[in-house]
N, C-alpha and C. Protein backbone atom coordinates (compact mmCIF):
# COMPACT_ATOMS: atom_id res chain seq x y z
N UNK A 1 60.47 126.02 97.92
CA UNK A 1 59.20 125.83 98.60
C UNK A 1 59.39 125.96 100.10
N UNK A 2 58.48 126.81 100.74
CA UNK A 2 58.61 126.55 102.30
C UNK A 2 58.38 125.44 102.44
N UNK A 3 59.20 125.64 104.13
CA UNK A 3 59.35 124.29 104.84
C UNK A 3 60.18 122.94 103.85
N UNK A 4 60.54 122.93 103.25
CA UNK A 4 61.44 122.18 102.30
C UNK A 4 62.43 122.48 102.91
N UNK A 5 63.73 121.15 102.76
CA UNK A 5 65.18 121.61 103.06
C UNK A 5 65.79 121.88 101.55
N UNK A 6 66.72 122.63 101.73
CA UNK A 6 67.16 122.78 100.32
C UNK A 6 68.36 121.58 99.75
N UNK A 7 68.03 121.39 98.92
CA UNK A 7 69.04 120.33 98.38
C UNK A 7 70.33 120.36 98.28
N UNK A 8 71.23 119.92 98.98
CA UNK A 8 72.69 119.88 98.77
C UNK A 8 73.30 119.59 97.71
N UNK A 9 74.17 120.30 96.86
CA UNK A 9 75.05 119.80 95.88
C UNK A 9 75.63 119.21 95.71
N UNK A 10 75.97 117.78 95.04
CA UNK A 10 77.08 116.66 95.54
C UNK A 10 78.53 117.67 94.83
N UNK A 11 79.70 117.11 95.62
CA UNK A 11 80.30 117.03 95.42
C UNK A 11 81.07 115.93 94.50
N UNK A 12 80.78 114.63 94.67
CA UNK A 12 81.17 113.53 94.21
C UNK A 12 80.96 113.69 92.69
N UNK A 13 81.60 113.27 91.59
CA UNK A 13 80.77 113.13 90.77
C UNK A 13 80.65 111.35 90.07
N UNK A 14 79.29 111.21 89.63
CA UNK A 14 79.00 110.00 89.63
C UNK A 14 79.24 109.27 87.58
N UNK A 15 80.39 107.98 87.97
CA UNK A 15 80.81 107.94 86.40
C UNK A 15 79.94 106.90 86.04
N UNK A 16 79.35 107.28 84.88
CA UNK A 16 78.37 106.02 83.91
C UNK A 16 78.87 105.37 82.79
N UNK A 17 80.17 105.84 82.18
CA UNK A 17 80.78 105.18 81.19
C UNK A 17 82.32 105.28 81.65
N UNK A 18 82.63 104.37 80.47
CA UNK A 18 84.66 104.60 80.67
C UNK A 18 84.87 106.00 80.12
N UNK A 19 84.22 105.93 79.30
CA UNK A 19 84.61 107.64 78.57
C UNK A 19 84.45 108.62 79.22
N UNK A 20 83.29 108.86 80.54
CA UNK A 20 83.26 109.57 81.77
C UNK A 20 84.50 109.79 82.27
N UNK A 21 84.72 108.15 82.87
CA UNK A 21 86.04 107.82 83.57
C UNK A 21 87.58 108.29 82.91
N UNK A 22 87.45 108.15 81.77
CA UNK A 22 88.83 108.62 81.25
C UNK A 22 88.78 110.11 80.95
N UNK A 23 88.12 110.43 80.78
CA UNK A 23 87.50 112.38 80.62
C UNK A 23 88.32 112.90 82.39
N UNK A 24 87.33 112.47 83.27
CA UNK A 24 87.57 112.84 84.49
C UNK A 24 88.98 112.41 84.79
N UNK A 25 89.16 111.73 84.87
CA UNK A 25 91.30 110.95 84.93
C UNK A 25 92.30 111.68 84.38
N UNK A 26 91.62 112.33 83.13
CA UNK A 26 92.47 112.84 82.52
C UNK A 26 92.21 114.46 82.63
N UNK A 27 91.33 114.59 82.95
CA UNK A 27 91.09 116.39 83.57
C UNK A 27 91.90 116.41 85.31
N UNK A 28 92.03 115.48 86.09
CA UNK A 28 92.17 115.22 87.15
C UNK A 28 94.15 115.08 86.76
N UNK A 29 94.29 114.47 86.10
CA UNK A 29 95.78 114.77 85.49
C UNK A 29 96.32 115.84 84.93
N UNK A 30 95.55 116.48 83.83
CA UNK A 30 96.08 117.98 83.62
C UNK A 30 95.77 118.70 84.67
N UNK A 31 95.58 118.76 85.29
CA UNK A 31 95.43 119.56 86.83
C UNK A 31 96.09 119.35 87.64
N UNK A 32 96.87 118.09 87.91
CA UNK A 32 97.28 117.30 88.97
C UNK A 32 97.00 117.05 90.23
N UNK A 33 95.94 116.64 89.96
CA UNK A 33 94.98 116.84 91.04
C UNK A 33 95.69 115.18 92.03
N UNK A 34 89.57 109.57 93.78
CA UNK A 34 89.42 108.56 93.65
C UNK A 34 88.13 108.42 94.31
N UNK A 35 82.18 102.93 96.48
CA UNK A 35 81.45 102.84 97.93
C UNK A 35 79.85 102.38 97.52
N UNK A 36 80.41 101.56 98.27
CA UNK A 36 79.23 100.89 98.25
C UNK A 36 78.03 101.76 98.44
N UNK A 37 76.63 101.69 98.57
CA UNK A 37 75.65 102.56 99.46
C UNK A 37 75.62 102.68 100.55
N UNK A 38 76.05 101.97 101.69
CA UNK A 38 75.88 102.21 103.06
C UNK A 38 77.14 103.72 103.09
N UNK A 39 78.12 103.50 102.33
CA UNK A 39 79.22 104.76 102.24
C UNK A 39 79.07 105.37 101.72
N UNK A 40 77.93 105.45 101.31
CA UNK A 40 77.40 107.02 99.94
C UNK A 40 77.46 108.17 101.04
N UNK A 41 77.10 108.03 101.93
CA UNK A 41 76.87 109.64 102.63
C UNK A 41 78.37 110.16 103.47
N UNK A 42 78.42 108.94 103.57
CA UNK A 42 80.35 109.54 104.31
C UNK A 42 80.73 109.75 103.08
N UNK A 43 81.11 109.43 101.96
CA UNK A 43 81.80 109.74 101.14
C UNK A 43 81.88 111.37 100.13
N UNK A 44 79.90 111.09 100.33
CA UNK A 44 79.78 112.77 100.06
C UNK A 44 80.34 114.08 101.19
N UNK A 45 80.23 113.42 102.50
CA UNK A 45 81.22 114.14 103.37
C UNK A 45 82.23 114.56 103.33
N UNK A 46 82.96 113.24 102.96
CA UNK A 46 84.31 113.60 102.89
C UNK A 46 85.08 114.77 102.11
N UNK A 47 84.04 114.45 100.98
CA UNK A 47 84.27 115.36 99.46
C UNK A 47 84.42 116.70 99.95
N UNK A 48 82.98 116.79 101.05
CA UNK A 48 82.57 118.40 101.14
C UNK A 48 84.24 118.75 101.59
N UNK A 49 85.19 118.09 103.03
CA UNK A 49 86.12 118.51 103.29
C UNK A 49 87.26 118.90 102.47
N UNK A 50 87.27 118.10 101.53
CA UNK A 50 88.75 118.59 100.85
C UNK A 50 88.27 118.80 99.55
N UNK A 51 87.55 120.04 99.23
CA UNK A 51 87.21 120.83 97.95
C UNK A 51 88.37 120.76 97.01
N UNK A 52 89.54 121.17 97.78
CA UNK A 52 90.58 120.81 96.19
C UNK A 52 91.09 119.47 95.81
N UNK A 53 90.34 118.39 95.77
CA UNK A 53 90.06 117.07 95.45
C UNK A 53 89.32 117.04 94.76
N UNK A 54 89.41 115.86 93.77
CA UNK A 54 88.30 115.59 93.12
C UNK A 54 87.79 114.38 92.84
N UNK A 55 86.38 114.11 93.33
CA UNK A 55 86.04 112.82 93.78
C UNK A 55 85.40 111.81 93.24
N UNK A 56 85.56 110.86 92.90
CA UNK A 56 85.06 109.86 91.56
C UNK A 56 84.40 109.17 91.97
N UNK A 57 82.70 108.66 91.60
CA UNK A 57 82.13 107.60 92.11
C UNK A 57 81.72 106.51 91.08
N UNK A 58 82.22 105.60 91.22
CA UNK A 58 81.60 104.42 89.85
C UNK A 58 81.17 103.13 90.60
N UNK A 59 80.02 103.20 90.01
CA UNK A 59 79.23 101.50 90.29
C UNK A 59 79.65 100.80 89.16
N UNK A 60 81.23 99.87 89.40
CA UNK A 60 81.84 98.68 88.81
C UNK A 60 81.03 97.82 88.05
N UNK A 61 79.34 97.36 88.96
CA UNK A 61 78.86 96.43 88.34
C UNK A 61 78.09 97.39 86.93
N UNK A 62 78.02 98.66 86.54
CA UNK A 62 77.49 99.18 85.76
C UNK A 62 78.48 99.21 84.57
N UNK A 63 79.49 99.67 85.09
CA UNK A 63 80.70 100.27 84.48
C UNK A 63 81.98 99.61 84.79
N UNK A 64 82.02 97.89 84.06
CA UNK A 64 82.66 96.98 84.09
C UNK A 64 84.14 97.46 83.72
N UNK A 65 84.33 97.44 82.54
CA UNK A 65 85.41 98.39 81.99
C UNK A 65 86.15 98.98 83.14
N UNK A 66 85.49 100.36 84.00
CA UNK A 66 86.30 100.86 84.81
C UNK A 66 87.42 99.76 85.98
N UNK A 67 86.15 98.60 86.19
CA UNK A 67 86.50 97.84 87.29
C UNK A 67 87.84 97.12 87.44
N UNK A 68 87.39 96.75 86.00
CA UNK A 68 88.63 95.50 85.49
C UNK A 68 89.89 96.62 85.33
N UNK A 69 89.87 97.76 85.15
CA UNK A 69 91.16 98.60 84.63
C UNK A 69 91.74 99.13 85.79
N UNK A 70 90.66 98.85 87.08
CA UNK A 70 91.47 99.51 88.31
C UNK A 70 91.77 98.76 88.95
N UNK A 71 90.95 97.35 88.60
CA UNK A 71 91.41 95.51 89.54
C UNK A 71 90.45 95.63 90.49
N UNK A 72 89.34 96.23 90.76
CA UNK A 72 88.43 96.42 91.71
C UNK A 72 88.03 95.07 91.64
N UNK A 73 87.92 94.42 92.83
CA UNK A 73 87.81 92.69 93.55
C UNK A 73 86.71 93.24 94.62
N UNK A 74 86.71 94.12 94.60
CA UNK A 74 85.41 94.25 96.25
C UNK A 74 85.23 95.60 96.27
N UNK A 75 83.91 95.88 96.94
CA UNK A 75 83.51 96.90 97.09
C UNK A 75 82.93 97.08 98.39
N UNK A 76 83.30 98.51 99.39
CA UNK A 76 84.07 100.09 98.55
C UNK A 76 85.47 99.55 98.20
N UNK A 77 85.55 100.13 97.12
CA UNK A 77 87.43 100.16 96.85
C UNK A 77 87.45 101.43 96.89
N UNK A 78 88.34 102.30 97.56
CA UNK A 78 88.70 103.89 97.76
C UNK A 78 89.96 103.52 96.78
N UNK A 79 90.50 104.70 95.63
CA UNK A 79 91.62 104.60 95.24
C UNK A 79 91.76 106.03 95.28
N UNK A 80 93.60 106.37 95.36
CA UNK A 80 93.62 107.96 95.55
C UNK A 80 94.90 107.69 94.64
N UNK A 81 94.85 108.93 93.63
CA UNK A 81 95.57 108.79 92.75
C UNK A 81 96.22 110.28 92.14
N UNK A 82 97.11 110.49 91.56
CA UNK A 82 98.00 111.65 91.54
C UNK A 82 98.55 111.28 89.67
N UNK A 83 98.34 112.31 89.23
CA UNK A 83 98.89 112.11 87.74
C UNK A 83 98.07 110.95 87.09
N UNK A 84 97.01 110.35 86.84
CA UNK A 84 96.28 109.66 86.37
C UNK A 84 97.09 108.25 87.24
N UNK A 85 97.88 108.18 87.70
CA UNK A 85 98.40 106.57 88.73
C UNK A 85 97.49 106.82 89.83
N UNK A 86 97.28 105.44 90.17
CA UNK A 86 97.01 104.90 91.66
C UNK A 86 98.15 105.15 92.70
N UNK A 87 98.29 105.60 94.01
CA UNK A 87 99.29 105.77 94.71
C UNK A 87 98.76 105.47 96.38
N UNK A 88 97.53 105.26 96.39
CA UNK A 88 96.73 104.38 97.40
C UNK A 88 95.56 103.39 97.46
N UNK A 89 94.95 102.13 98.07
CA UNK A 89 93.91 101.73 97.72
C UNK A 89 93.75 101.48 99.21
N UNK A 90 92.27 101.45 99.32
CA UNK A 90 91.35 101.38 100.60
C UNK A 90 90.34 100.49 100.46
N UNK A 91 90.42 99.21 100.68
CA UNK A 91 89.01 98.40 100.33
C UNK A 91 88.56 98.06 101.64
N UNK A 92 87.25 98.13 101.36
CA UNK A 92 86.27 97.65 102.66
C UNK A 92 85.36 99.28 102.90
N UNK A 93 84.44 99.16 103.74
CA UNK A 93 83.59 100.37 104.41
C UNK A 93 84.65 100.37 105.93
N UNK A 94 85.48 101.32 106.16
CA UNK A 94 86.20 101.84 107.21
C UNK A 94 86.36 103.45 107.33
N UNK A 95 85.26 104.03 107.47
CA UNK A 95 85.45 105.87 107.30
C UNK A 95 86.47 105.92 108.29
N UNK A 96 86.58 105.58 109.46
CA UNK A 96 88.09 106.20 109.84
C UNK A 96 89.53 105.82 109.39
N UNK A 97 89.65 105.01 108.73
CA UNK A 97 90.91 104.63 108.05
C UNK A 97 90.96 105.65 106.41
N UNK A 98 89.84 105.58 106.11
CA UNK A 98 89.73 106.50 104.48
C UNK A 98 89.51 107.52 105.15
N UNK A 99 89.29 108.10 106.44
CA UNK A 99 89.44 109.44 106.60
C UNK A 99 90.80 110.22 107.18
N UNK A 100 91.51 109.41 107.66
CA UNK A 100 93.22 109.05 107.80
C UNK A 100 94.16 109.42 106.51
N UNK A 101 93.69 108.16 105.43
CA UNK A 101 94.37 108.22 104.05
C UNK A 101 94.05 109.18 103.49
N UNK A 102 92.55 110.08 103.40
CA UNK A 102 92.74 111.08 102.32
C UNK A 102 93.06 112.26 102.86
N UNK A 103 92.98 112.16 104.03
CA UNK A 103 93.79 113.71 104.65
C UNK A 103 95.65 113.26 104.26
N UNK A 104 96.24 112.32 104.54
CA UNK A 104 97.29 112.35 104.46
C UNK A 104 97.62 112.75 103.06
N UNK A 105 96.83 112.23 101.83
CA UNK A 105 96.85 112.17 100.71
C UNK A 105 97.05 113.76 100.29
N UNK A 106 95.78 114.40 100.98
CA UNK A 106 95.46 116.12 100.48
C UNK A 106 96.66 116.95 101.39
N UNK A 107 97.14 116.50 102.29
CA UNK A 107 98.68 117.10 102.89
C UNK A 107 99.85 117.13 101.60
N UNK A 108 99.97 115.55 101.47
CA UNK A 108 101.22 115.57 100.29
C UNK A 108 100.61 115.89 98.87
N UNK A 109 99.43 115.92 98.44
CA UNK A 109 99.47 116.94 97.83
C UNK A 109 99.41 118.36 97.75
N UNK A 110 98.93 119.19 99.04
CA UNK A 110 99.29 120.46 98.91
C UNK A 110 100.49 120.68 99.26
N UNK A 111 101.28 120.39 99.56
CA UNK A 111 102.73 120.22 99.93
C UNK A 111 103.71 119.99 98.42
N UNK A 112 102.90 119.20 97.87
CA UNK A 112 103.89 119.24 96.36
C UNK A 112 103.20 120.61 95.45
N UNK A 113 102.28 120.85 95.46
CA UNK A 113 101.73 121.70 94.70
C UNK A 113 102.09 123.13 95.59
N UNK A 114 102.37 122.67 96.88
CA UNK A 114 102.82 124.66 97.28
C UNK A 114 104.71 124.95 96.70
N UNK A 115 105.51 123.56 96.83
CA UNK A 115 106.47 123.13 96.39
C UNK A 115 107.42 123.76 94.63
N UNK A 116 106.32 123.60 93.97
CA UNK A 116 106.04 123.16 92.35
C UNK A 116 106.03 125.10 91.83
């Protein structure tokens, strides 16, 4: 429609069950390839930057299961993870500290994957 903006594509994708969650974990592992609302829009940011990432969003209080299996105690919890493990966690709303960790994160992994 004129004058409309066109809708952006998330990047993020958003999990509603464990079976989501373990689907995506485990596609995110054969590949070898992790906010509250005030961080919904940095987070879709972030995503846009590092396309060969792949970015998980779960509301804990929906999708209990996930919470308890990752120890999520507070929210945002950022987790960045490699082979279906955890290998970083980020709790609190701090975009410049999670924007620190996942660049470092997407370094050592393209670095193992140019490596491999």
């Amino acid at each position: 429609m004129a004058g409309h903006a066109k809708a952006k594509k998330s990047r993020v994708v958003r999990i509603d069950s464990e079976e989501s969650w373990d689907f995506f974990i485990k596609q995110a592992t054969d590949k070898d390839c992790p906010p509250s609302v005030a961080m919904n829009p940095f987070f879709e940011e972030i995503a846009m930057s590092y396309k060969d990432l792949l970015f998980l969003c779960v509301d804990v209080d929906e999708v209990k299961g996930v919470g308890a299996k990752m120890k999520i105690k507070a929210m945002p919890t950022f987790s960045l993870m490699r082979g279906g493990a955890e290998v970083d966690k980020l709790v609190g709303a701090n975009p410049g500290e999670t924007r620190k960790r996942v660049g470092g994160f997407a370094q050592t992994i393209r670095r193992w994957k140019s490596a491999a």
